[in-house]
N, C-alpha and C. Protein backbone atom coordinates (compact mmCIF):
# COMPACT_ATOMS: atom_id res chain seq x y z
N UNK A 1 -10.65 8.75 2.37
CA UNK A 1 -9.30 8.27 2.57
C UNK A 1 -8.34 9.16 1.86
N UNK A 2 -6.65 8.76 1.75
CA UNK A 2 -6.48 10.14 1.49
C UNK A 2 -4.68 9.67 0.77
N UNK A 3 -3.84 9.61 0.14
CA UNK A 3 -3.20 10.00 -0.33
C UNK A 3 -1.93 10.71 -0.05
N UNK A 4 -0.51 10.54 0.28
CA UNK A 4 0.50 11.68 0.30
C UNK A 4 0.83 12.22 -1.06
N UNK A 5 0.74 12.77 -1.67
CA UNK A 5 1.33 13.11 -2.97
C UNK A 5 2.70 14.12 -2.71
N UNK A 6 3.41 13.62 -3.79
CA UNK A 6 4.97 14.19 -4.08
C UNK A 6 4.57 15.70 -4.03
N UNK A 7 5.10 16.53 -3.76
CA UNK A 7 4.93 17.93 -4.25
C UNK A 7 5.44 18.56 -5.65
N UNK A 8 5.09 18.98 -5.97
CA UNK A 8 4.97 19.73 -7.28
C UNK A 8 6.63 20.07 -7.38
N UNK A 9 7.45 19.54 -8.20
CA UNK A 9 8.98 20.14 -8.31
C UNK A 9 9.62 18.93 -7.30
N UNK A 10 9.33 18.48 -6.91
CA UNK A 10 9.97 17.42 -5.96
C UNK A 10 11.08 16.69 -6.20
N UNK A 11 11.79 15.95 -5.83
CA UNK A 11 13.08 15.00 -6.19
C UNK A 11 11.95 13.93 -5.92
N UNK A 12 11.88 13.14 -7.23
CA UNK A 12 10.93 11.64 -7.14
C UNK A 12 11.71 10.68 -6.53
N UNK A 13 12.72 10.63 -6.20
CA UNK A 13 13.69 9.47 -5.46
C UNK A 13 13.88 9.77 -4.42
N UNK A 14 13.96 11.28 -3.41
CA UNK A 14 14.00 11.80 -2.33
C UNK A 14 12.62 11.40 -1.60
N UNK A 15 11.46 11.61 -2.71
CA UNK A 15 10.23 11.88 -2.10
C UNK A 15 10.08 10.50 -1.80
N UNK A 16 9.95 9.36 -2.88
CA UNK A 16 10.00 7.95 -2.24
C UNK A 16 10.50 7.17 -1.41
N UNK A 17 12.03 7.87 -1.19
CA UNK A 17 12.62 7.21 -0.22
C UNK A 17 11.90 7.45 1.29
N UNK A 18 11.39 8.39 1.65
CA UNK A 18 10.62 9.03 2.53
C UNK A 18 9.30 8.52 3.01
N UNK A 19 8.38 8.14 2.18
CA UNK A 19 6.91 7.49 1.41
C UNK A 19 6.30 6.66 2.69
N UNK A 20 7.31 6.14 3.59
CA UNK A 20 6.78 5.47 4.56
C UNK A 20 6.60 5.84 5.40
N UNK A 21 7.58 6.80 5.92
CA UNK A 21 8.06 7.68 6.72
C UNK A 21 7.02 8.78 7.11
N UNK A 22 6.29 9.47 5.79
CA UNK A 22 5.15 10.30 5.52
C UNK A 22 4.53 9.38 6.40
N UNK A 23 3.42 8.43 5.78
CA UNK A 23 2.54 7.39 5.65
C UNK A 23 2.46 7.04 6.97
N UNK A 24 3.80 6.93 7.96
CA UNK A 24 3.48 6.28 9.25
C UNK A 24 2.75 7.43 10.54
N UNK A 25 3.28 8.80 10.01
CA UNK A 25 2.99 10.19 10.39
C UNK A 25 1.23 10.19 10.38
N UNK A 26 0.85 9.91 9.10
CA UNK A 26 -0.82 10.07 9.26
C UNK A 26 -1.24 8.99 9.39
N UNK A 27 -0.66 7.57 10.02
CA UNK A 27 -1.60 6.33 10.17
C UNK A 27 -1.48 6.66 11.43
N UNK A 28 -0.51 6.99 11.90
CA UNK A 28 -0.60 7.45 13.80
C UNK A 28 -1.73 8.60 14.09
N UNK A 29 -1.83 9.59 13.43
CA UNK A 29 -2.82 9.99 13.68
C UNK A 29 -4.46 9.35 13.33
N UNK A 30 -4.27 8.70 12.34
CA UNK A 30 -5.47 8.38 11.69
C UNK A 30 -6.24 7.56 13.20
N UNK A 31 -5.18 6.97 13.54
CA UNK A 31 -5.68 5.67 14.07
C UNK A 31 -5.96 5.64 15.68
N UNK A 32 -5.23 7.27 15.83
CA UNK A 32 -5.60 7.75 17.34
C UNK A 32 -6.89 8.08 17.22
N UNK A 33 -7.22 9.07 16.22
CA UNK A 33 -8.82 9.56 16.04
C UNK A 33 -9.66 8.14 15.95
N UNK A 34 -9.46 7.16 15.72
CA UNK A 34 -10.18 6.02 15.58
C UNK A 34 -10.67 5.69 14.07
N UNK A 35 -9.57 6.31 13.20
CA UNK A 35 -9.96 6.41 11.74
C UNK A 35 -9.51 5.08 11.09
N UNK A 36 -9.81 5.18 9.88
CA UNK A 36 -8.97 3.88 9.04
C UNK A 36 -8.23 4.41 7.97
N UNK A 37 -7.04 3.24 7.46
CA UNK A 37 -6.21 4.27 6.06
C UNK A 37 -6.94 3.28 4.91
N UNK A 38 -8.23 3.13 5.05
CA UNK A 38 -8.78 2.48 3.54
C UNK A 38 -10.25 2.58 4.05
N UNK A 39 -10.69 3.06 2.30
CA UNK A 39 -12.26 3.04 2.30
C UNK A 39 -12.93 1.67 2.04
N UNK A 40 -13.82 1.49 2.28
CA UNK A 40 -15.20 0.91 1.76
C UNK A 40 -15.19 -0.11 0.63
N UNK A 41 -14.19 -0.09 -0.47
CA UNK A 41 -13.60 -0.67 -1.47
C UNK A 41 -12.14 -1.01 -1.32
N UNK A 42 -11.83 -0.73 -0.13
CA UNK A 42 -10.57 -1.71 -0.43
C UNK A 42 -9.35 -0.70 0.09
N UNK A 43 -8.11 -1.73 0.20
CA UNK A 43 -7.07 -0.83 0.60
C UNK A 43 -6.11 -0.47 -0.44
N UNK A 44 -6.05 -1.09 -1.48
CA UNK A 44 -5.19 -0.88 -2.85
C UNK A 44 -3.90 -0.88 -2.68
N UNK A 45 -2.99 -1.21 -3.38
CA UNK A 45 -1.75 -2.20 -3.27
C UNK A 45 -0.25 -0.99 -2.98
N UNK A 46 -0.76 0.36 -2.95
CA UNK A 46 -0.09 1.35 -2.19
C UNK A 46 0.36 1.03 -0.37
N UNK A 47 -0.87 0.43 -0.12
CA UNK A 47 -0.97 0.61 1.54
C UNK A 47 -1.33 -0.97 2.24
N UNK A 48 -0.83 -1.97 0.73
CA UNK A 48 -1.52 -3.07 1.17
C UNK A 48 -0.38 -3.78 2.41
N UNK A 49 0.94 -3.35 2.37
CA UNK A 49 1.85 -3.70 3.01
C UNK A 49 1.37 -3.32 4.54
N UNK A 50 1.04 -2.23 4.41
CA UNK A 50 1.11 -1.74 5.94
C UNK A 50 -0.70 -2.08 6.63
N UNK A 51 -1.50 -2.91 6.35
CA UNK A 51 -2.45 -3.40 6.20
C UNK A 51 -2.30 -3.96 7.66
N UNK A 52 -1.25 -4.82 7.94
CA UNK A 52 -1.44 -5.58 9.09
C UNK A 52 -0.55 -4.70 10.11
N UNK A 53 -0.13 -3.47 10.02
CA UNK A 53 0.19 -2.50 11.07
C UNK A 53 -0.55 -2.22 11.86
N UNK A 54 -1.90 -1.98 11.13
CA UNK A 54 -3.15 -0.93 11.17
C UNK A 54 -4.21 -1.24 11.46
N UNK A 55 -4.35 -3.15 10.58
CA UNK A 55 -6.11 -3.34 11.16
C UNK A 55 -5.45 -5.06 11.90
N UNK A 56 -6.41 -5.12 12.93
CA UNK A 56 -5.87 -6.39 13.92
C UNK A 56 -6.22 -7.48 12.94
N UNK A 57 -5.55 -8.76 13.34
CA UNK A 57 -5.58 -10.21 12.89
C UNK A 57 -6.92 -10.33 12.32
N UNK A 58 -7.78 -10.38 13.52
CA UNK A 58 -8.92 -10.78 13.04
C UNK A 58 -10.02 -9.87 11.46
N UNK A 59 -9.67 -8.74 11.68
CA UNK A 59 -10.34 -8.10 10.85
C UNK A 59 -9.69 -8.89 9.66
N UNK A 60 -8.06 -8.94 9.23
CA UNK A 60 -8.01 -9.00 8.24
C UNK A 60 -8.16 -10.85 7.18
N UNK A 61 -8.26 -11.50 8.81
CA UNK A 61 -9.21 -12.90 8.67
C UNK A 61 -10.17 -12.80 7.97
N UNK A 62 -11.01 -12.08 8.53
CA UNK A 62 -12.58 -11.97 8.07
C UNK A 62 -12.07 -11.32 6.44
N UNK A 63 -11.37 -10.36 6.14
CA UNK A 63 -11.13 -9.87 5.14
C UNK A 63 -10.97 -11.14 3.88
N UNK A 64 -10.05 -11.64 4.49
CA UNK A 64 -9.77 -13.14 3.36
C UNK A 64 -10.66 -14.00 3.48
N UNK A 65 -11.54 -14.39 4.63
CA UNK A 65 -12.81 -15.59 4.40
C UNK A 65 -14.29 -14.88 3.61
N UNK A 66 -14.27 -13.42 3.50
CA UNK A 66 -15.00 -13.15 2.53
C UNK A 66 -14.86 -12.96 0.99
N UNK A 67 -13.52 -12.44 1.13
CA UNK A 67 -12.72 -12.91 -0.22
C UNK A 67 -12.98 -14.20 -0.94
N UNK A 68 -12.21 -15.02 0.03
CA UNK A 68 -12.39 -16.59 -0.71
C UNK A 68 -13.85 -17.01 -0.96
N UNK A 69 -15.12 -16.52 -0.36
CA UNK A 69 -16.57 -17.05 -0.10
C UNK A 69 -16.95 -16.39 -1.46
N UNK A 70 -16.83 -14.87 -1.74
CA UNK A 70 -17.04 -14.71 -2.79
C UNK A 70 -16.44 -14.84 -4.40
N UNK A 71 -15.03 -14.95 -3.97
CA UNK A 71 -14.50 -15.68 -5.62
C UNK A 71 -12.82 -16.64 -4.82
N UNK A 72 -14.21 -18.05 -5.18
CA UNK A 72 -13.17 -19.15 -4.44
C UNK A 72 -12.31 -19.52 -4.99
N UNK A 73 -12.16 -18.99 -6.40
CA UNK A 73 -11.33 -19.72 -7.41
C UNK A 73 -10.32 -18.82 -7.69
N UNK A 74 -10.14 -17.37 -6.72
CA UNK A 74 -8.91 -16.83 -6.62
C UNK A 74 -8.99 -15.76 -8.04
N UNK A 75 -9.70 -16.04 -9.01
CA UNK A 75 -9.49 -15.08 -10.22
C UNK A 75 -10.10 -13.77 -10.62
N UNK A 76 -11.11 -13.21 -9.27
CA UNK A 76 -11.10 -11.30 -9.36
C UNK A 76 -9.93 -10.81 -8.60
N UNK A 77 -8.92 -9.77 -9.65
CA UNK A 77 -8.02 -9.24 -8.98
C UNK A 77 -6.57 -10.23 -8.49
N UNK A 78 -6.34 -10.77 -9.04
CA UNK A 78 -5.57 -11.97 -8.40
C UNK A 78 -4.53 -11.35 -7.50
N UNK A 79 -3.69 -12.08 -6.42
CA UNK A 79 -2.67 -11.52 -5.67
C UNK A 79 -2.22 -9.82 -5.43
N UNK A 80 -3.80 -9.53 -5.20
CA UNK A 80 -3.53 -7.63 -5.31
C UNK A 80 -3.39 -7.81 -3.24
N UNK A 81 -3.75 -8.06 -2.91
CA UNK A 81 -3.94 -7.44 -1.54
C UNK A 81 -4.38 -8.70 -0.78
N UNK A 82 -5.70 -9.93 -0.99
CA UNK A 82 -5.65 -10.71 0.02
C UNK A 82 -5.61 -12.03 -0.84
């Protein structure tokens, strides 16, 4: 999976304002190749917004009924992503 990073010398307020803008550039591609924008562990709270752009309803169903099955009481990670 993969990361935009600011460039080296960058305007940090230029580059963020942008951040989505990047981000929507390689989820369009990602997602033509039939790729995903999260590994194996998770999507992490960078890309957790754009989560339901990217993977359909159901996946991210299943995402939260395994969540809740394995910690029902809500307290690994609390309110990061599902």
């Amino acid at each position: 999976h993969y990361n935009v990073s600011q460039p080296i010398g960058a305007n940090t307020a230029d580059y963020l304002a942008r951040w989505h803008e990047m981000n929507a550039v390689v989820f369009e591609i990602v997602l033509r190749m039939g790729g995903s924008i999260s590994a194996e562990h998770g999507i992490g709270v960078l890309k957790r917004d754009e989560l339901p752009e990217v993977k359909d309803k159901t996946a991210i169903e299943l995402m939260r009924q395994i969540k809740a099955m394995l910690d029902p009481h809500g307290i690994m990670n609390p309110g990061k992503v599902l």
